[in-house]
Protein backbone atom coordinates (compact mmCIF):
# COMPACT_ATOMS: atom_id res chain seq x y z
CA UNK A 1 23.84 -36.32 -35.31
CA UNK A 2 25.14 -34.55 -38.33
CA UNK A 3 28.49 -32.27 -38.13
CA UNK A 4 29.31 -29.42 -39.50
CA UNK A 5 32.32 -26.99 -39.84
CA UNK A 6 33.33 -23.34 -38.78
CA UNK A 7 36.09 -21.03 -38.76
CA UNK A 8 37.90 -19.03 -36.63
CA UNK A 9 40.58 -16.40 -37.53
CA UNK A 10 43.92 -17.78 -37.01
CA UNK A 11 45.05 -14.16 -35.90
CA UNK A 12 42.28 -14.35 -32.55
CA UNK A 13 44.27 -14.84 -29.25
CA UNK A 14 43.26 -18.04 -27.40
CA UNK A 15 40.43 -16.23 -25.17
CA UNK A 16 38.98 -15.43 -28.53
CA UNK A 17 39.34 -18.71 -29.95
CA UNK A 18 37.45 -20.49 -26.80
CA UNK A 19 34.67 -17.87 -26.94
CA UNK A 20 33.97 -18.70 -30.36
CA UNK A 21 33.83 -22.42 -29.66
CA UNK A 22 31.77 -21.60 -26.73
CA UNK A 23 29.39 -19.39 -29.17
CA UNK A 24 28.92 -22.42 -31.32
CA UNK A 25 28.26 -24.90 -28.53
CA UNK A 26 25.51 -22.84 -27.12
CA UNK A 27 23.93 -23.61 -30.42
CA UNK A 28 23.72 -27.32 -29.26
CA UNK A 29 26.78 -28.46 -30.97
CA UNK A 30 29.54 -29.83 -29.08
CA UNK A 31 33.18 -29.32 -30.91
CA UNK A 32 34.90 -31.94 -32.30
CA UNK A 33 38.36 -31.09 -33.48
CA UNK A 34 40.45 -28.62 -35.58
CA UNK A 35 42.69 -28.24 -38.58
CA UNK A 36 44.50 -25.98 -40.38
CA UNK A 37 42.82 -25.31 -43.88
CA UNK A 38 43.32 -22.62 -46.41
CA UNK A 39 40.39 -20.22 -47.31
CA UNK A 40 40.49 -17.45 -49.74
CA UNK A 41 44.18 -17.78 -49.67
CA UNK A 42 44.77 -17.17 -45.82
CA UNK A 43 45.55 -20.19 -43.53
CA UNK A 44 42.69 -20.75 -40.70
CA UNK A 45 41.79 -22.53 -38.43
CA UNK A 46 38.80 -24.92 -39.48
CA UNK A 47 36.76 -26.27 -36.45
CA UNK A 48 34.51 -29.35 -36.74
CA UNK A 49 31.14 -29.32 -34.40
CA UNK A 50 28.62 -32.05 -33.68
CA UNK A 51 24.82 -31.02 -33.40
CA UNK A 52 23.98 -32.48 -30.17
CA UNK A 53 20.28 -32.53 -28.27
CA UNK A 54 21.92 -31.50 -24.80
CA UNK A 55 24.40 -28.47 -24.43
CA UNK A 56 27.71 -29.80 -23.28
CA UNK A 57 30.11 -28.82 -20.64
CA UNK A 58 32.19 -25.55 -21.22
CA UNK A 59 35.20 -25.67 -22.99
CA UNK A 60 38.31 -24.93 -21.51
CA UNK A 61 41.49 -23.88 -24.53
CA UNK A 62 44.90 -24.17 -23.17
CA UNK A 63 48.32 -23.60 -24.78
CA UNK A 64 50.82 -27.27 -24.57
CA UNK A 65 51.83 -28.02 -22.17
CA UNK A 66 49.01 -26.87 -19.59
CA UNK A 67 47.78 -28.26 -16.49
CA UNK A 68 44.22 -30.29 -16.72
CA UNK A 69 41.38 -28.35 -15.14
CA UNK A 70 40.41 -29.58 -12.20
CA UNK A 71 37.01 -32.06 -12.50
CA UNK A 72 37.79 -31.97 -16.45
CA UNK A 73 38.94 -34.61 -19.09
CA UNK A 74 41.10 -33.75 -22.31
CA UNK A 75 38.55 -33.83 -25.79
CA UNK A 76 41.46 -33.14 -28.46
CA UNK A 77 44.56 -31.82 -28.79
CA UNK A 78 46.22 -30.25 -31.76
CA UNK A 79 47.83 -27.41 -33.57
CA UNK A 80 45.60 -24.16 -34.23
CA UNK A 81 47.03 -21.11 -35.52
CA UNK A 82 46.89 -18.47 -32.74
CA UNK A 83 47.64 -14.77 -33.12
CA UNK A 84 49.12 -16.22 -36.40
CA UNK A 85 51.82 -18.40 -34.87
CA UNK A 86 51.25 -22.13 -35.16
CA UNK A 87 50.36 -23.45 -31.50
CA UNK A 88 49.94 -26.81 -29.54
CA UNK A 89 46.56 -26.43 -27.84
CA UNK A 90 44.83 -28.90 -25.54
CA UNK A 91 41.11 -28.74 -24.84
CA UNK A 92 39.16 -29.90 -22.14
CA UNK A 93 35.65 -30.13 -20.56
């Protein structure tokens, strides 16, 4: 399947960050990973999805260190910028 990217405001809380993951993925795409690019000279957070024929498992975004979710498995972990402070941030599903 091919990927793509998106963005998400680095200034978004983590709640807003997960919904907009979870906004993408119920466009059968599952998310991949995330960097920090620049874009029209602000730094952001650039997310890379996965077109996928099922719709996967919800997303779960949690600040480092977190506890796992119970019945979930860690998909990536990483720094995302977060209410415009660089953050550690594990996902899960």
């Amino acid at each position: 399947m091919s990927q793509y990217y998106a963005t998400v405001d680095g200034r978004q809380n983590l709640a807003a960050i997960q919904s907009a993951i979870a906004g993408e993925e119920a466009l059968a795409a599952r998310f991949i990973k995330s960097q920090l690019t620049v874009v029209d000279g602000k730094i952001t957070n650039l997310l890379t999805f996965e077109e996928v024929d099922a719709l996967p498992a919800g997303i779960h975004v949690l600040l480092h260190p977190s506890s796992k979710p119970a019945g979930t498995s860690p998909v990536w972990s990483g720094v995302m910028l977060v209410q415009g402070s660089n953050a550690v941030v594990d996902c899960y599903r």
